[in-house]
Protein backbone atom coordinates (compact mmCIF):
# COMPACT_ATOMS: atom_id res chain seq x y z
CA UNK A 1 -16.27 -3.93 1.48
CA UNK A 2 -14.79 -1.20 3.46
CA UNK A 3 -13.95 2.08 3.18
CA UNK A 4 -10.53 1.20 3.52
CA UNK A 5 -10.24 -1.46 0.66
CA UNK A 6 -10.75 -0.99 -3.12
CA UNK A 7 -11.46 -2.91 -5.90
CA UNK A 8 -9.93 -3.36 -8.96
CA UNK A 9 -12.43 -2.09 -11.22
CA UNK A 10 -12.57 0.57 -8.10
CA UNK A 11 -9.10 1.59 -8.62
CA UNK A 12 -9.27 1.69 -12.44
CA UNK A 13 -11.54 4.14 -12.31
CA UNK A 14 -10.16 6.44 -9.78
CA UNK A 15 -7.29 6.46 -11.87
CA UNK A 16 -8.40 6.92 -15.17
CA UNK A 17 -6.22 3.32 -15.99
CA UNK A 18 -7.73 -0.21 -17.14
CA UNK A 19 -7.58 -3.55 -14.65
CA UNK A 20 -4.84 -4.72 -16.63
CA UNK A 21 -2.48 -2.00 -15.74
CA UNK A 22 -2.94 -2.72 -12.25
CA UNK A 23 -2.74 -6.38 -12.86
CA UNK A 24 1.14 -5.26 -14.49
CA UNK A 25 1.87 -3.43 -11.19
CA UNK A 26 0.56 -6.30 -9.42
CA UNK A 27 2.62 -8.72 -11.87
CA UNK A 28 5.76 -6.20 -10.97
CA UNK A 29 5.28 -6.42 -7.24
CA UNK A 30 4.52 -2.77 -7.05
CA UNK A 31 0.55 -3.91 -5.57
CA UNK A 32 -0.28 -6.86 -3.57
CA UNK A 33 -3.95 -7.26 -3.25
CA UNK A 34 -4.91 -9.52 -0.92
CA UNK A 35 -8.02 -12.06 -1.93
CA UNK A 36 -11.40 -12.86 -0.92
CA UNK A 37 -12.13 -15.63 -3.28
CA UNK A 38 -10.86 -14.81 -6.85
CA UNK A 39 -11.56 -11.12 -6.11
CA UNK A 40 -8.26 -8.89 -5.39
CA UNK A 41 -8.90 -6.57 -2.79
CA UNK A 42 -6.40 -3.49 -2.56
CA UNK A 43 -5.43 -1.60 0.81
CA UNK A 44 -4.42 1.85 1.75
CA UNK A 45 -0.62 0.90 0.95
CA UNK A 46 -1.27 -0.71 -2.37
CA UNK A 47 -3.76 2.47 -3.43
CA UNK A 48 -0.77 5.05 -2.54
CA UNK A 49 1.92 2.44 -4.60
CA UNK A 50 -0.62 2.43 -7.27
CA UNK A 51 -0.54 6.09 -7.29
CA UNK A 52 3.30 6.82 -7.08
CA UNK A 53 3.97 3.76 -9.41
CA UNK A 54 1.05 6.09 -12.30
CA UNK A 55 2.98 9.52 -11.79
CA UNK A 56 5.97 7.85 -12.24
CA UNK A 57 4.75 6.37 -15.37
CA UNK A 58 3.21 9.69 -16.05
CA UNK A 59 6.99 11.50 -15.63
CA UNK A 60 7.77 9.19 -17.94
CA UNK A 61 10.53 7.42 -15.88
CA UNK A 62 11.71 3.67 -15.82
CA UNK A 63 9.71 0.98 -14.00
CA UNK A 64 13.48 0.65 -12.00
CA UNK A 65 13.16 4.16 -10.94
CA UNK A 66 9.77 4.10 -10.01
CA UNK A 67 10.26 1.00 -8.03
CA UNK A 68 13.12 2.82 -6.33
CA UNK A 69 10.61 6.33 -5.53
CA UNK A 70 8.28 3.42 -4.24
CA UNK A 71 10.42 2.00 -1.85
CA UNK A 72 11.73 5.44 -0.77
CA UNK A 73 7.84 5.83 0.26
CA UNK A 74 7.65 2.50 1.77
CA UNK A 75 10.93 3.40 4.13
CA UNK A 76 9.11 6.44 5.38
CA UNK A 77 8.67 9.00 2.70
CA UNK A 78 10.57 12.06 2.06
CA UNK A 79 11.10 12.04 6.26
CA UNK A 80 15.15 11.76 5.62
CA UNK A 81 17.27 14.01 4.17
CA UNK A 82 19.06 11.02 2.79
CA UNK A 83 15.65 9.82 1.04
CA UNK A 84 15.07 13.08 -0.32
CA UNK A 85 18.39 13.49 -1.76
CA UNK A 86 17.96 9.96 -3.40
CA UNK A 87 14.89 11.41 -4.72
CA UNK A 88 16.15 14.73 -6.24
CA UNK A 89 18.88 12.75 -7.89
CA UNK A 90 16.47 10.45 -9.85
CA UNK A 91 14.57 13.35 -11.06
CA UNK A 92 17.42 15.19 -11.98
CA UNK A 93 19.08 12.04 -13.95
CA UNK A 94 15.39 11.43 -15.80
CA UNK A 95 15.22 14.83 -16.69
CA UNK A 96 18.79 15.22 -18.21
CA UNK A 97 18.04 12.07 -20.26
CA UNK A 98 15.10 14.07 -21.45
CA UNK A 99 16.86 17.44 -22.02
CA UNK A 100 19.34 15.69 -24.27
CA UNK A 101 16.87 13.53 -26.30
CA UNK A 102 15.09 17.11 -26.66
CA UNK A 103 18.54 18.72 -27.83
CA UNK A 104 18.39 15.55 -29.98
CA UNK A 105 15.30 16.82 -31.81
CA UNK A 106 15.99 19.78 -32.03
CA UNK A 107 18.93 18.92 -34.48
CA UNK A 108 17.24 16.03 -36.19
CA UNK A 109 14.24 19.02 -36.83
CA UNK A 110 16.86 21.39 -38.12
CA UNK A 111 18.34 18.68 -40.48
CA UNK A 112 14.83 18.06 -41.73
CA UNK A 113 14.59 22.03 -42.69
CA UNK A 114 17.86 22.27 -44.35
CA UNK A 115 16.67 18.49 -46.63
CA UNK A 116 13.48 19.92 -46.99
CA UNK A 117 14.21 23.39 -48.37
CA UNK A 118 17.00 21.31 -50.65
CA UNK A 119 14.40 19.51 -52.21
CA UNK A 120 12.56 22.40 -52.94
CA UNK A 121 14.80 24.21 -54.07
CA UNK A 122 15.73 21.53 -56.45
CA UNK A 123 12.15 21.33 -57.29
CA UNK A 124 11.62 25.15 -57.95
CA UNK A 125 14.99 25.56 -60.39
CA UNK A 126 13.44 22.51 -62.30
CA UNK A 127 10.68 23.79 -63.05
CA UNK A 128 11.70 27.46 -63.57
């Protein structure tokens, strides 16, 4: 094999991920390994897909918005302004959603505080 094509097992390892994560990007549409008998062999283009398609994953967005950062690679990268704007407003989106849903725990831990002390104080004048 070249230097210029990976295998799966290859790829797994670089990335820390099993063979049947890459088989779900594959499944997805995100890779497209070509074949050489009932071995998949992966390109340059599917290795950098793999990668945006894991730090999406790792950013903890949407397999819609990483297939979206994916194609924005695929039409040239963060070469437009346009592309780059599309970019900055997924982020931004993904990490309001995640600001809120950490507002969101924040309450839900204060409720737990108030129930909890409740109960103890229940506990304490019952036993007083």
């Amino acid at each position: 094999m070249s230097q210029a094509t990976w295998t799966i097992s290859e790829l797994a390892r670089e990335f820390g991920v099993t063979p049947r994560t890459i088989r779900f990007y594959e499944d997805q549409g995100i890779v497209s390994p070509a074949r050489e008998g009932r071995n998949r062999v992966y390109a340059p283009r599917d290795r950098t897909r793999l990668k945006l398609a894991l730090r999406g994953r790792r950013l903890g967005l949407q397999l819609s918005e990483i297939v979206t950062l994916i194609d924005l690679y695929d039409r040239g990268g963060a070469s437009s302004d346009a592309q780059l704007r599309q970019y900055a407003e997924v982020l931004a989106s993904h990490r309001e959603k995640l600001e809120q849903q950490r507002r969101d725990l924040d309450e839900t831990l204060k409720e737990i505080r108030r129930q909890q002390a409740d109960c103890e104080a229940l506990l304490l004048a019952r036993h007083s």
